[in-house]
N, C-alpha and C. Protein backbone atom coordinates (compact mmCIF):
# COMPACT_ATOMS: atom_id res chain seq x y z
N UNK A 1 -69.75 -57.01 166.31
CA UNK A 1 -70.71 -57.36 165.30
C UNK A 1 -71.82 -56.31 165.30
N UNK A 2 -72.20 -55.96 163.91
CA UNK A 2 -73.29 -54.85 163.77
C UNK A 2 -74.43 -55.46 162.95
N UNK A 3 -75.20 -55.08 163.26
CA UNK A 3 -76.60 -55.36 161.75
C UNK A 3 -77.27 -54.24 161.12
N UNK A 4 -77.17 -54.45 160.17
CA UNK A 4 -78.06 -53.41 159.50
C UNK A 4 -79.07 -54.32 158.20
N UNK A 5 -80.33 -53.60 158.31
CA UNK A 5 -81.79 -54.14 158.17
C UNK A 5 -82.39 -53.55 157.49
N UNK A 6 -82.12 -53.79 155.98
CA UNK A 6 -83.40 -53.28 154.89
C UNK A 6 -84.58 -54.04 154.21
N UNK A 7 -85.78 -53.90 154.02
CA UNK A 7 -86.67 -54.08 153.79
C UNK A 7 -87.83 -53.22 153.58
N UNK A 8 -88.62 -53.50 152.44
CA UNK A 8 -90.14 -52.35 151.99
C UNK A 8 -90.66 -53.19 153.17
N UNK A 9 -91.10 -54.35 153.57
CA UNK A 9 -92.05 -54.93 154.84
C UNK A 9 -91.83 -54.78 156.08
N UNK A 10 -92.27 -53.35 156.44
CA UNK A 10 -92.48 -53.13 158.02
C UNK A 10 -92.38 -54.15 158.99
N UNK A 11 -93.25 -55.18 158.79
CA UNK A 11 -93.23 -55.85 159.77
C UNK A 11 -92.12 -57.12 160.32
N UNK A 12 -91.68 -57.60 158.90
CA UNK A 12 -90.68 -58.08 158.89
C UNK A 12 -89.08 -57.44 159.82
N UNK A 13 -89.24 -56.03 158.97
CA UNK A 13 -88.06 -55.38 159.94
C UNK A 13 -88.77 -55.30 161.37
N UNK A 14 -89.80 -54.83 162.03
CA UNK A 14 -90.06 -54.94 163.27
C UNK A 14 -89.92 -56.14 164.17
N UNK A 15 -90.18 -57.33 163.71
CA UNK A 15 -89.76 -58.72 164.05
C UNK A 15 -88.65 -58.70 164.21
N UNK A 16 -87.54 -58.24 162.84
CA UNK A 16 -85.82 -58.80 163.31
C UNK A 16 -85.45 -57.71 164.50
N UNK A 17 -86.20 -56.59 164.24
CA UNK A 17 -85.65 -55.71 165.22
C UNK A 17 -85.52 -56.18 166.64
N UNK A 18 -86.82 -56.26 166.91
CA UNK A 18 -87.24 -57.23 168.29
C UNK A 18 -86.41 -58.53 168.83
N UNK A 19 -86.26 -58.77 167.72
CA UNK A 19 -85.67 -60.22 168.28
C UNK A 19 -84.05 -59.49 168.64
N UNK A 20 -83.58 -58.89 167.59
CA UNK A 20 -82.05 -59.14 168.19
C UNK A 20 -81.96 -57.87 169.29
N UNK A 21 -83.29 -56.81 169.24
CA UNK A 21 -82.70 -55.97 170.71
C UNK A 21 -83.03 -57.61 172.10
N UNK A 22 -83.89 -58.28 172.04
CA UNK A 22 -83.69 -59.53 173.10
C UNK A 22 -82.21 -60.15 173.06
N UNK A 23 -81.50 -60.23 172.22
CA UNK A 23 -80.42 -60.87 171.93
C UNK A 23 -79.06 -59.67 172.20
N UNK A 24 -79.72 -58.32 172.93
CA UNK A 24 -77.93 -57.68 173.38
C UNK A 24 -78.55 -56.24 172.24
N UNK A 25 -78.69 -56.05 171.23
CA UNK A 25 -78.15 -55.39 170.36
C UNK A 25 -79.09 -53.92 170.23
N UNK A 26 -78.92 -53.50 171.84
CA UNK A 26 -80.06 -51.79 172.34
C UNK A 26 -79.99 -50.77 171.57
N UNK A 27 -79.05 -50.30 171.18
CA UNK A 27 -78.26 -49.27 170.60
C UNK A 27 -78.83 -49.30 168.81
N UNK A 28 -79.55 -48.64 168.20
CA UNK A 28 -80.04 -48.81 166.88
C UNK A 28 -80.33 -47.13 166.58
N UNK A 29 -80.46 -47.47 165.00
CA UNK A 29 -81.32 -46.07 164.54
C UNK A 29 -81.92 -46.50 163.52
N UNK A 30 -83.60 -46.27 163.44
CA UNK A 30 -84.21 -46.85 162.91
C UNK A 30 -85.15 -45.69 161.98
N UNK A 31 -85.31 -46.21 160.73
CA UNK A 31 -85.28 -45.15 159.50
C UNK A 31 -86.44 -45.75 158.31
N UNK A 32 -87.89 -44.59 158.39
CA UNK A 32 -88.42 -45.02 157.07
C UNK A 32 -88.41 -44.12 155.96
N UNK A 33 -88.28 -44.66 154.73
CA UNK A 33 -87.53 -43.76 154.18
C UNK A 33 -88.42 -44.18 152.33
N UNK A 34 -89.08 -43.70 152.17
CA UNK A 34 -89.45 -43.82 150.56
C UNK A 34 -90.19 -45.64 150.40
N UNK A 35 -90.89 -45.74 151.44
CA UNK A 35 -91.21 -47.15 151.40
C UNK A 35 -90.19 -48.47 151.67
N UNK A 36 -88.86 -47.69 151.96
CA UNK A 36 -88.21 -48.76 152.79
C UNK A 36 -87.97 -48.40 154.20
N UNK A 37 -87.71 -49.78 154.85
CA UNK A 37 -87.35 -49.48 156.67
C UNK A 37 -86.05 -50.14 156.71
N UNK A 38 -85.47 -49.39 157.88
CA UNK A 38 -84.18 -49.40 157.74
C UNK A 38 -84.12 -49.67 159.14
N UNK A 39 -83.07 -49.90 159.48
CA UNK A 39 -82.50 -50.33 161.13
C UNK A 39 -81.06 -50.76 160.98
N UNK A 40 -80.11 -49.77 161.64
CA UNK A 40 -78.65 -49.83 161.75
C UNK A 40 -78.39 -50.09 162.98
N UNK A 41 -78.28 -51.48 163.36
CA UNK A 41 -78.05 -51.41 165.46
C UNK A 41 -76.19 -51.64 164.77
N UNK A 42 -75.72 -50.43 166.52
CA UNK A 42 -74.56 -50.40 166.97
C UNK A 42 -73.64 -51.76 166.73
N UNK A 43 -72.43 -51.80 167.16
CA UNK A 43 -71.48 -52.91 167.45
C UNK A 43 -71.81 -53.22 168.61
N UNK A 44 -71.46 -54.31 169.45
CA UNK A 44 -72.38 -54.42 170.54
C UNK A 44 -70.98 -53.86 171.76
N UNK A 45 -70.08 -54.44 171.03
CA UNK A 45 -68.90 -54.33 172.38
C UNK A 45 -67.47 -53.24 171.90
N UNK A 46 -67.88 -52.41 170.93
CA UNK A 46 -67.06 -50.98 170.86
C UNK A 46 -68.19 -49.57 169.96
N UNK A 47 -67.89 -49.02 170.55
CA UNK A 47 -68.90 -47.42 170.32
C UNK A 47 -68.52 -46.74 169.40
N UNK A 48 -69.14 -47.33 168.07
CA UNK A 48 -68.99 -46.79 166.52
C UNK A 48 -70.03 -46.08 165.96
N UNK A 49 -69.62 -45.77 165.01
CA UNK A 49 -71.17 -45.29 164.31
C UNK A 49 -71.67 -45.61 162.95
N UNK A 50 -72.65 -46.19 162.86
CA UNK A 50 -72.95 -47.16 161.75
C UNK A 50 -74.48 -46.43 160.78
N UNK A 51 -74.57 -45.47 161.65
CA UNK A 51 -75.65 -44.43 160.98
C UNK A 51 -75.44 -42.94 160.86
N UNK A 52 -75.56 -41.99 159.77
CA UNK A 52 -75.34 -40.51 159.37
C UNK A 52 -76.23 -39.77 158.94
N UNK A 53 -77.53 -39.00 159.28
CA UNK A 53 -78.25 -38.19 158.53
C UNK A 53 -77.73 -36.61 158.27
N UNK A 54 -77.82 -36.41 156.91
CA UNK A 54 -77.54 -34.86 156.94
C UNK A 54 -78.52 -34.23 157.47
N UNK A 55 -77.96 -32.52 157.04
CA UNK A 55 -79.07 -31.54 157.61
C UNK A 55 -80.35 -31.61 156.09
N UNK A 56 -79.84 -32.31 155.13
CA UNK A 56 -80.50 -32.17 153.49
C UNK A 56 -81.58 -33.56 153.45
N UNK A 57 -81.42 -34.78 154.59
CA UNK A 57 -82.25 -35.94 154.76
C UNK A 57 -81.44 -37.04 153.97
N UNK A 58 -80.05 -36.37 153.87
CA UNK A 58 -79.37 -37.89 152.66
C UNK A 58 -78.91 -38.52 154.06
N UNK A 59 -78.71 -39.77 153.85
CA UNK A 59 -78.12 -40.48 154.89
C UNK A 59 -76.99 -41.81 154.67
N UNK A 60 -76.27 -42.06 155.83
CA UNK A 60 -75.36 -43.38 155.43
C UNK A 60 -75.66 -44.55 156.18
N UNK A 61 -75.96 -45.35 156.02
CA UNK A 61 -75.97 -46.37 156.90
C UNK A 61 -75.30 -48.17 156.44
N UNK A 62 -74.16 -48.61 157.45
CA UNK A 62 -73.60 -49.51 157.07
C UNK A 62 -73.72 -50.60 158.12
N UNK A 63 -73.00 -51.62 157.86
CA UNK A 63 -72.80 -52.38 158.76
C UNK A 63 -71.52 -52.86 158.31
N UNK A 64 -70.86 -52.45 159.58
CA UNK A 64 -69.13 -52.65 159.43
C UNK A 64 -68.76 -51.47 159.97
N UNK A 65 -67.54 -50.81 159.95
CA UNK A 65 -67.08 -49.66 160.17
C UNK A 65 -66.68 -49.01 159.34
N UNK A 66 -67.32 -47.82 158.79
CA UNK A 66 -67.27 -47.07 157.69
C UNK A 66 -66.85 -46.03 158.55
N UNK A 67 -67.22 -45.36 159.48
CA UNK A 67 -67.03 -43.80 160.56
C UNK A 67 -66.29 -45.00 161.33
N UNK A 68 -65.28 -44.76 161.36
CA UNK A 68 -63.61 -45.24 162.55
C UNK A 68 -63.64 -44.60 163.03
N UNK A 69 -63.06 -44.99 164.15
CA UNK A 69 -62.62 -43.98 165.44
C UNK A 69 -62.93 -42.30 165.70
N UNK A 70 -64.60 -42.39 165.42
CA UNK A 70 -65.09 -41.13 166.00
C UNK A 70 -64.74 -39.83 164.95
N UNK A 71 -64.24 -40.06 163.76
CA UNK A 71 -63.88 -39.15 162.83
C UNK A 71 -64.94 -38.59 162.46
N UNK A 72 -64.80 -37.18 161.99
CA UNK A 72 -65.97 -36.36 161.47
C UNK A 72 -66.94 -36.82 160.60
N UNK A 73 -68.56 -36.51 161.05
CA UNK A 73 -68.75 -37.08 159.57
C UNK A 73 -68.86 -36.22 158.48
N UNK A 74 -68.65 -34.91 158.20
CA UNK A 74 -68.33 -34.21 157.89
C UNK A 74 -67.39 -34.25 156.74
N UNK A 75 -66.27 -34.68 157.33
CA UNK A 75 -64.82 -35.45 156.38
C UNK A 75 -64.86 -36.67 156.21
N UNK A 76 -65.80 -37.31 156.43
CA UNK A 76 -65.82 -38.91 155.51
C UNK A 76 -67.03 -38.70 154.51
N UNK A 77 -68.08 -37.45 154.89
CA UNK A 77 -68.85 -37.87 153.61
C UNK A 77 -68.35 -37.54 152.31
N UNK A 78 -67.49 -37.05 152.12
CA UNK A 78 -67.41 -36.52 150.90
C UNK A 78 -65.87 -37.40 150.14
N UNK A 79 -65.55 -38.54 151.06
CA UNK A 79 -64.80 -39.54 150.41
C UNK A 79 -65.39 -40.88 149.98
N UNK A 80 -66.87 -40.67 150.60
CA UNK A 80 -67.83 -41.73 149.65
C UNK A 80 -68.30 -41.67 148.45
């Protein structure tokens, strides 16, 4: 299980954040971005990747498995 966390209210995302790193879920990347906040935490029990920034500031962030099994991200961005 993954979460990912959008919201313009800072504080709101800082609250869910908090609560579910107490609840297991350490592993996050956390993103403000044009007046929204963002927070992509990991799967808790397999090592995926649920967040992508380019070198240009575009970025991906899901919850689910979009980047499988460690594949480039390189060669998946450009099949989105």
């Amino acid at each position: 299980m993954s979460k990912l966390i959008i919201s313009n209210n800072k504080k709101i995302v800082q609250r869910v954040k908090e609560h579910s790193i107490e609840n297991g879920f350490e592993k996050y990347t956390a993103l403000s971005y044009s007046n929204c906040n963002i927070v992509s935490f990991k799967k808790l029990n397999i090592d995926n990747e649920n967040f992508v920034k380019f070198e240009n500031n575009d970025f991906v962030a899901t919850a689910g498995t979009l980047i499988y099994k460690k594949k480039n991200k390189d060669k998946i961005a450009p099949r989105l």
